[in-house]
PDB file of N, CA and C in Angstrom:
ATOM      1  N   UNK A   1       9.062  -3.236 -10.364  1.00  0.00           N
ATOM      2  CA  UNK A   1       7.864  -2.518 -10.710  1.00  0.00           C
ATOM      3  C   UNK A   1       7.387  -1.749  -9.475  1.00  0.00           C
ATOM      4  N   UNK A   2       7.121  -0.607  -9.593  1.00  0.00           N
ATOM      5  CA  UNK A   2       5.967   0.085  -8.582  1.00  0.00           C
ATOM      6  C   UNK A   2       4.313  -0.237  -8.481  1.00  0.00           C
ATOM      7  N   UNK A   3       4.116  -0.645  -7.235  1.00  0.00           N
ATOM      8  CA  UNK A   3       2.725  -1.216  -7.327  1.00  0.00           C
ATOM      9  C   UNK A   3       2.033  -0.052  -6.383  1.00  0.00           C
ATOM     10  N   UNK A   4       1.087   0.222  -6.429  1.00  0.00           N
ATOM     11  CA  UNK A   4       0.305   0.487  -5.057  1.00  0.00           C
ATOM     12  C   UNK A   4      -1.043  -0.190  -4.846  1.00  0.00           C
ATOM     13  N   UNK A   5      -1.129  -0.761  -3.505  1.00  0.00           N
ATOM     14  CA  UNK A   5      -2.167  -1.601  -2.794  1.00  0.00           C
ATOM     15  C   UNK A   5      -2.859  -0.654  -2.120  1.00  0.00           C
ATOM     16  N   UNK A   6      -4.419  -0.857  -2.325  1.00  0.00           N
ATOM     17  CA  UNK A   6      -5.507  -0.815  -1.719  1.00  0.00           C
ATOM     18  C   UNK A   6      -5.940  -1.800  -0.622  1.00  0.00           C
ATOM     19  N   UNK A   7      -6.335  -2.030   0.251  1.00  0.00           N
ATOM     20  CA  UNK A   7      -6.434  -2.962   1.724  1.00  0.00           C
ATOM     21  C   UNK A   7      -5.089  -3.314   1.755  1.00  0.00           C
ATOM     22  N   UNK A   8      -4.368  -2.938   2.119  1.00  0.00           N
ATOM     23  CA  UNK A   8      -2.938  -3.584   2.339  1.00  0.00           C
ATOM     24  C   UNK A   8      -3.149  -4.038   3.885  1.00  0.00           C
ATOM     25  N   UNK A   9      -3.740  -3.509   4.901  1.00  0.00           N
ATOM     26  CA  UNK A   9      -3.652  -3.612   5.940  1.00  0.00           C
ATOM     27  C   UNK A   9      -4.714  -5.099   6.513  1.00  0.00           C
ATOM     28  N   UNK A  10      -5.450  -5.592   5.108  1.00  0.00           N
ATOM     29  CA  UNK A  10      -6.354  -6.486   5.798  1.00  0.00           C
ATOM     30  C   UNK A  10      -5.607  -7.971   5.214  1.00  0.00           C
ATOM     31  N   UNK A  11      -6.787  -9.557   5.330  1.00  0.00           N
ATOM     32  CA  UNK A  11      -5.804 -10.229   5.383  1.00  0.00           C
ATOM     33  C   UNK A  11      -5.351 -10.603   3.883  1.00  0.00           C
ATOM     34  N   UNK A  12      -5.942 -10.108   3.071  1.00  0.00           N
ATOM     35  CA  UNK A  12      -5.136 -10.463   1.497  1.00  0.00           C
ATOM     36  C   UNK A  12      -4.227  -9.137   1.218  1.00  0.00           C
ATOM     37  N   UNK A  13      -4.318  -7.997   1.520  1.00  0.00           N
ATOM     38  CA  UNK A  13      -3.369  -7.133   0.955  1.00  0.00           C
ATOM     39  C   UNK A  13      -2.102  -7.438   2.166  1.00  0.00           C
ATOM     40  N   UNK A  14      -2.098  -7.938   3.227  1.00  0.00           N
ATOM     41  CA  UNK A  14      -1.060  -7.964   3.654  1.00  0.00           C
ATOM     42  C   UNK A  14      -0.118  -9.223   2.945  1.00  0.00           C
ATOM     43  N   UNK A  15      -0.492 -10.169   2.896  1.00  0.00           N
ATOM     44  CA  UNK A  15       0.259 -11.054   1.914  1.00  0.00           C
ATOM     45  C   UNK A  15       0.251 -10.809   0.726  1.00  0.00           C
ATOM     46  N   UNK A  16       0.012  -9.951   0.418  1.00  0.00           N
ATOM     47  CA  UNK A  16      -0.138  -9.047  -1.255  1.00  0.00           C
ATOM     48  C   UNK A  16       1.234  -8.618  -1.155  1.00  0.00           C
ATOM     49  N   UNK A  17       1.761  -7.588  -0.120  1.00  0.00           N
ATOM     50  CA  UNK A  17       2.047  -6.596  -0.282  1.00  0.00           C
ATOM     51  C   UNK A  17       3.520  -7.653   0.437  1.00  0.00           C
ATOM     52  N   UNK A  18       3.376  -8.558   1.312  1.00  0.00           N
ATOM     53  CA  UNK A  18       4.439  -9.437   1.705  1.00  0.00           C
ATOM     54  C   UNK A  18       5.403  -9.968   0.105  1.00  0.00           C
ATOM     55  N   UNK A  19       4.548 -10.434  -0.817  1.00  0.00           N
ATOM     56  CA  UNK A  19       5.212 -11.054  -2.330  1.00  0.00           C
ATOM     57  C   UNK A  19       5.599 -10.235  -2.921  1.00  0.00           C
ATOM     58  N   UNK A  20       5.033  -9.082  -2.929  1.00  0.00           N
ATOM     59  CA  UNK A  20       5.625  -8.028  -4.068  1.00  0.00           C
ATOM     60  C   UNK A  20       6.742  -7.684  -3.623  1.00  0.00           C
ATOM     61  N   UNK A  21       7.324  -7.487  -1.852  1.00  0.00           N
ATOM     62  CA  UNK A  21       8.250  -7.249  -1.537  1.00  0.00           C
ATOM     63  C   UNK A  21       9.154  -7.992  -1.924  1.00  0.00           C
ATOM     64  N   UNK A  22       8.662  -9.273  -1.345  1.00  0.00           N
ATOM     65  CA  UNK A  22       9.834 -10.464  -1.507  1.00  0.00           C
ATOM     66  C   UNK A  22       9.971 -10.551  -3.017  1.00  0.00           C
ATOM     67  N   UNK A  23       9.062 -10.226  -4.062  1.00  0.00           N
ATOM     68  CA  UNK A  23       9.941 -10.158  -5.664  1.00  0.00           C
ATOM     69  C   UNK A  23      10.455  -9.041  -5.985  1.00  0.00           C
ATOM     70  N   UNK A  24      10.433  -7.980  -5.318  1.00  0.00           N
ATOM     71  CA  UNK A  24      11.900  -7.157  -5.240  1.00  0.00           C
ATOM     72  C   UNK A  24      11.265  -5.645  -5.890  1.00  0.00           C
ATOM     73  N   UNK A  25       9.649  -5.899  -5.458  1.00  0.00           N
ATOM     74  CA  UNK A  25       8.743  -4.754  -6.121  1.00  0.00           C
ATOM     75  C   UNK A  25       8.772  -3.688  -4.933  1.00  0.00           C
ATOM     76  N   UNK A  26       8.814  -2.210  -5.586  1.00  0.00           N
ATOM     77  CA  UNK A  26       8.895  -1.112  -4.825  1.00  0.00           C
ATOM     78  C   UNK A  26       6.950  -1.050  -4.602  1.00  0.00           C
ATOM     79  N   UNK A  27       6.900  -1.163  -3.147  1.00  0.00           N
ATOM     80  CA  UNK A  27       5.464  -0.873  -3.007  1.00  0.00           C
ATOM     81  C   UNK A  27       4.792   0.311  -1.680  1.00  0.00           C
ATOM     82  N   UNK A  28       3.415   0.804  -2.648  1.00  0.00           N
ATOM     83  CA  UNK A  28       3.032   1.825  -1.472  1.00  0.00           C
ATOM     84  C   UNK A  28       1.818   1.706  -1.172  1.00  0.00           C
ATOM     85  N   UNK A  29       1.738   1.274  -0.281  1.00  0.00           N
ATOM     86  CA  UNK A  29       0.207   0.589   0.542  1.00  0.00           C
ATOM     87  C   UNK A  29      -0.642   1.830   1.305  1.00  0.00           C
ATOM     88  N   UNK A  30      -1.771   1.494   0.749  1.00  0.00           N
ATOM     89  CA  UNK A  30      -2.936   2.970   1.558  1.00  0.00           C
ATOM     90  C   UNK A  30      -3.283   1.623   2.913  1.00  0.00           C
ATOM     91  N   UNK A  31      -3.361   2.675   3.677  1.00  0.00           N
ATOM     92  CA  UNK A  31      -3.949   2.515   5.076  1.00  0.00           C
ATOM     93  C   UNK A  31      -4.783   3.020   5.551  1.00  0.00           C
ATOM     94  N   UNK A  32      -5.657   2.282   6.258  1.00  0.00           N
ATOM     95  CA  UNK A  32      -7.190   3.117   6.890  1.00  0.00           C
ATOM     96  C   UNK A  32      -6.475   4.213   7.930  1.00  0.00           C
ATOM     97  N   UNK A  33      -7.316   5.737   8.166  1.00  0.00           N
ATOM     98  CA  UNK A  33      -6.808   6.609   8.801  1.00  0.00           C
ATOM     99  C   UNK A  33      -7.402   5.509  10.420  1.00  0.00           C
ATOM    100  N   UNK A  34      -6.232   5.902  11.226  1.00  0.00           N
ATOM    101  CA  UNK A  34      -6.830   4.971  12.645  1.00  0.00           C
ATOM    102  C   UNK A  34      -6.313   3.763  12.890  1.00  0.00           C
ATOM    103  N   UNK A  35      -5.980   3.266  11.963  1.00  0.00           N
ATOM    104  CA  UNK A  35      -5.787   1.636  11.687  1.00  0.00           C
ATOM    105  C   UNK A  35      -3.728   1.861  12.661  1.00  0.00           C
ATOM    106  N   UNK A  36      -3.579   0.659  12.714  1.00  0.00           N
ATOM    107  CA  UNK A  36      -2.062   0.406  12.977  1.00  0.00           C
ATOM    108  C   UNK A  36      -1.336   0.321  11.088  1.00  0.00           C
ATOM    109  N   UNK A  37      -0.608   0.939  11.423  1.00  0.00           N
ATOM    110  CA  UNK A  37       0.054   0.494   9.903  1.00  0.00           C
ATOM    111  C   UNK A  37      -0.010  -1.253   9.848  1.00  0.00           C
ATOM    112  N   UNK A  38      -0.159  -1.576   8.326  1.00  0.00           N
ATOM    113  CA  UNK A  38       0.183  -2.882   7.592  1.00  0.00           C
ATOM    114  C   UNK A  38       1.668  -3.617   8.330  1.00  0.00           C
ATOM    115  N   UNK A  39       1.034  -4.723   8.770  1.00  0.00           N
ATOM    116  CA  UNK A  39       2.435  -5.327   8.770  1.00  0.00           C
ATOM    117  C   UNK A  39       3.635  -5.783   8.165  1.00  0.00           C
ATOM    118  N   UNK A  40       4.545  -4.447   7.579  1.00  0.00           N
ATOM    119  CA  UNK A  40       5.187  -5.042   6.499  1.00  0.00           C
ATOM    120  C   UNK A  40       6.957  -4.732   7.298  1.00  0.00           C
ATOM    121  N   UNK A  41       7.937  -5.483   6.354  1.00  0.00           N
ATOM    122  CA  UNK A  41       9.035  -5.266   6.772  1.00  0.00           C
ATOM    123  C   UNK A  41       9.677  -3.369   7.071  1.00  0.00           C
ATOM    124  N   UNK A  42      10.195  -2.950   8.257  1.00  0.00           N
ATOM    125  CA  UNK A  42      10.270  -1.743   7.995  1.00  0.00           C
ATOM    126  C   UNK A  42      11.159  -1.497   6.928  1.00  0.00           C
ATOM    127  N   UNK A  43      10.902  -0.285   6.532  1.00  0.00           N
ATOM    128  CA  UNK A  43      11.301   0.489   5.160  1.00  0.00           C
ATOM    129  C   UNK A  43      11.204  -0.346   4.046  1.00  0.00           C
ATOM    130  N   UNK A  44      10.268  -1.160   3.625  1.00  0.00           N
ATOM    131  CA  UNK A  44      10.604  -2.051   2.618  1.00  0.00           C
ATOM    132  C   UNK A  44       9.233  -1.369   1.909  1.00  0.00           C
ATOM    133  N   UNK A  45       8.464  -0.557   2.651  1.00  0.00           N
ATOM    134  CA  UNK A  45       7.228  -0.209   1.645  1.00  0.00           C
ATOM    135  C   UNK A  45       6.532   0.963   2.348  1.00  0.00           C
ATOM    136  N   UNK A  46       5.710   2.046   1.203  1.00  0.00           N
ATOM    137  CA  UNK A  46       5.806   3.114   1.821  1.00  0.00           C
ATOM    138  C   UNK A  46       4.291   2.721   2.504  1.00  0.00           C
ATOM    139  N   UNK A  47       3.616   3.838   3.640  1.00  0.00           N
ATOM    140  CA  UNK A  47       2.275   3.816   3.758  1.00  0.00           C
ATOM    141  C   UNK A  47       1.847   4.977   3.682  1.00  0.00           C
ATOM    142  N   UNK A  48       0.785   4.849   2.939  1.00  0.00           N
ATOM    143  CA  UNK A  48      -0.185   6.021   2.920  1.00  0.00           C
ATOM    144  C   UNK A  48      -1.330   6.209   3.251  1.00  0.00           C
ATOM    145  N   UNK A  49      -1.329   7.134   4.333  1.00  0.00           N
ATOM    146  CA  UNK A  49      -2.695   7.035   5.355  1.00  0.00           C
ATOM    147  C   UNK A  49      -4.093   7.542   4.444  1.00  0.00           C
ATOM    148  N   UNK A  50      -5.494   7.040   4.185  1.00  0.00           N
ATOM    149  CA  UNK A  50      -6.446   7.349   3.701  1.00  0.00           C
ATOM    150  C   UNK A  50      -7.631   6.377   3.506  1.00  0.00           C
ATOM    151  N   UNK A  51      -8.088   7.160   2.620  1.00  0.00           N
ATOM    152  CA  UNK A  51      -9.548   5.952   2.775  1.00  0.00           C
ATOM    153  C   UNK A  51      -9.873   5.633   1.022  1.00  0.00           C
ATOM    154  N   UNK A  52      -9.975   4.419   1.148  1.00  0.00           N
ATOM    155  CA  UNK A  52     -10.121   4.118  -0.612  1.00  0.00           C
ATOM    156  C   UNK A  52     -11.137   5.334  -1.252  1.00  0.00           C
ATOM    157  N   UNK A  53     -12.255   5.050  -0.449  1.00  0.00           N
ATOM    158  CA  UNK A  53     -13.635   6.425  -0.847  1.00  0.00           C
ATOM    159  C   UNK A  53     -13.416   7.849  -1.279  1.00  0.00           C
ATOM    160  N   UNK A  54     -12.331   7.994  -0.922  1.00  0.00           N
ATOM    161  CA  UNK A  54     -11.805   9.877  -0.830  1.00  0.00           C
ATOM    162  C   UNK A  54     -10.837  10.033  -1.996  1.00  0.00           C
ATOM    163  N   UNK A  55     -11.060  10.417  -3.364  1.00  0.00           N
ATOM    164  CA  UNK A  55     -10.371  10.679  -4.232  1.00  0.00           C
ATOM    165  C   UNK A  55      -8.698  11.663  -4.189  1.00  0.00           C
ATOM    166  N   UNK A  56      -9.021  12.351  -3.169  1.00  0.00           N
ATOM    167  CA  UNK A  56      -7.838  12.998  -2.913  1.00  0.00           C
ATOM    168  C   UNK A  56      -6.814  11.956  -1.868  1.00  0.00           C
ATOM    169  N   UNK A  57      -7.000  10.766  -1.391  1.00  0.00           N
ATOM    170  CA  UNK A  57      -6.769   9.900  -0.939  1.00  0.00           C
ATOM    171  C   UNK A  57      -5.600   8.665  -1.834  1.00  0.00           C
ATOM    172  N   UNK A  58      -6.977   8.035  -2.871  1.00  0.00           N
ATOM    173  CA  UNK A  58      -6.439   8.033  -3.788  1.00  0.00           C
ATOM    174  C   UNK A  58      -5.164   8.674  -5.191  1.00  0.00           C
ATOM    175  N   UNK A  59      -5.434   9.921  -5.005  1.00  0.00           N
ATOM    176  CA  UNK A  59      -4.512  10.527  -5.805  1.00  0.00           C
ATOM    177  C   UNK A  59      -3.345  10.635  -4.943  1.00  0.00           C
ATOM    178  N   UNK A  60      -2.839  10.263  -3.832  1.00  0.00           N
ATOM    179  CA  UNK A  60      -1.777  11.004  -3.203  1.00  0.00           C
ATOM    180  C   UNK A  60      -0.970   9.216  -3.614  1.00  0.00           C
ATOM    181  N   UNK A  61      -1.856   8.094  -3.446  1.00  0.00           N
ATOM    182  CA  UNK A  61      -1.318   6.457  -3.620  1.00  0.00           C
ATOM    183  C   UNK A  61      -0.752   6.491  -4.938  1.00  0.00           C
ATOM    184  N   UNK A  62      -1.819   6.923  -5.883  1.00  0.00           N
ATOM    185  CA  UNK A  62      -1.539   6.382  -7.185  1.00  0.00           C
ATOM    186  C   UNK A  62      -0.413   7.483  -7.891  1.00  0.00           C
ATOM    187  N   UNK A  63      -0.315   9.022  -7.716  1.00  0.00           N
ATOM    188  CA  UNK A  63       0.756   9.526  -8.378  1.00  0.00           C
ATOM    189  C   UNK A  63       2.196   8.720  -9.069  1.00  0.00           C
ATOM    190  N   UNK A  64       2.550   8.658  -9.937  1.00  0.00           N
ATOM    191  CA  UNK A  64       3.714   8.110 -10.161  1.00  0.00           C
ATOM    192  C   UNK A  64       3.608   6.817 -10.160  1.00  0.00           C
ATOM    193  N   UNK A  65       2.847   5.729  -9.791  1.00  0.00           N
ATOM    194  CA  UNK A  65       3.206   4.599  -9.897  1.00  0.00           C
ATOM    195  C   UNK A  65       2.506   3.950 -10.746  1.00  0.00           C
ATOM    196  N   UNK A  66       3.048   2.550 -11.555  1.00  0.00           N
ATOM    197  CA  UNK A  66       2.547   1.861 -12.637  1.00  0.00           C
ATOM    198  C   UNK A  66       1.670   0.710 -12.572  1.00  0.00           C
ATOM    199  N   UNK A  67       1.123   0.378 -11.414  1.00  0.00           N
ATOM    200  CA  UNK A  67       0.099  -0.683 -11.057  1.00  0.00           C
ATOM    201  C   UNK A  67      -0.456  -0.751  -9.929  1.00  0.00           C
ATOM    202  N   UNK A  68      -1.972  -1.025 -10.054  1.00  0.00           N
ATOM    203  CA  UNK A  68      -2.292  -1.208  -8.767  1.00  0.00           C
ATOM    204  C   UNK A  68      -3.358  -2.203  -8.567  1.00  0.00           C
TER     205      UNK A  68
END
């Protein structure tokens, strides 16, 4: 499944975004602009720099994918 996460970078979306990997889910995590990227395995998940608040932010996460 394609997921995309909102807080991926804090401490529940990072173990969010740790399980979905490890069940074999394609995932794309928004990131605060500034922030260090999410600690996730490299290339195992995309990041997308933005701010939950900013709709054009949002639309660039959610395009194409089936859950979030």
């Amino acid at each position: 499944m394609k997921v995309a996460v909102t807080g991926a970078s804090g401490f529940l979306g990072t173990h969010l975004v740790a399980g979905l990997l490890a069940a074999g889910d394609r995932v794309r995590a928004l990131a605060p602009i500034g922030e260090a990227a999410p600690p996730m395995p490299a290339g195992d998940a995309e990041v997308v720099r933005g701010d939950v608040r900013d709709p054009a932010s949002l639309q660039g996460l959610l395009d194409g994918w089936e859950l979030v």
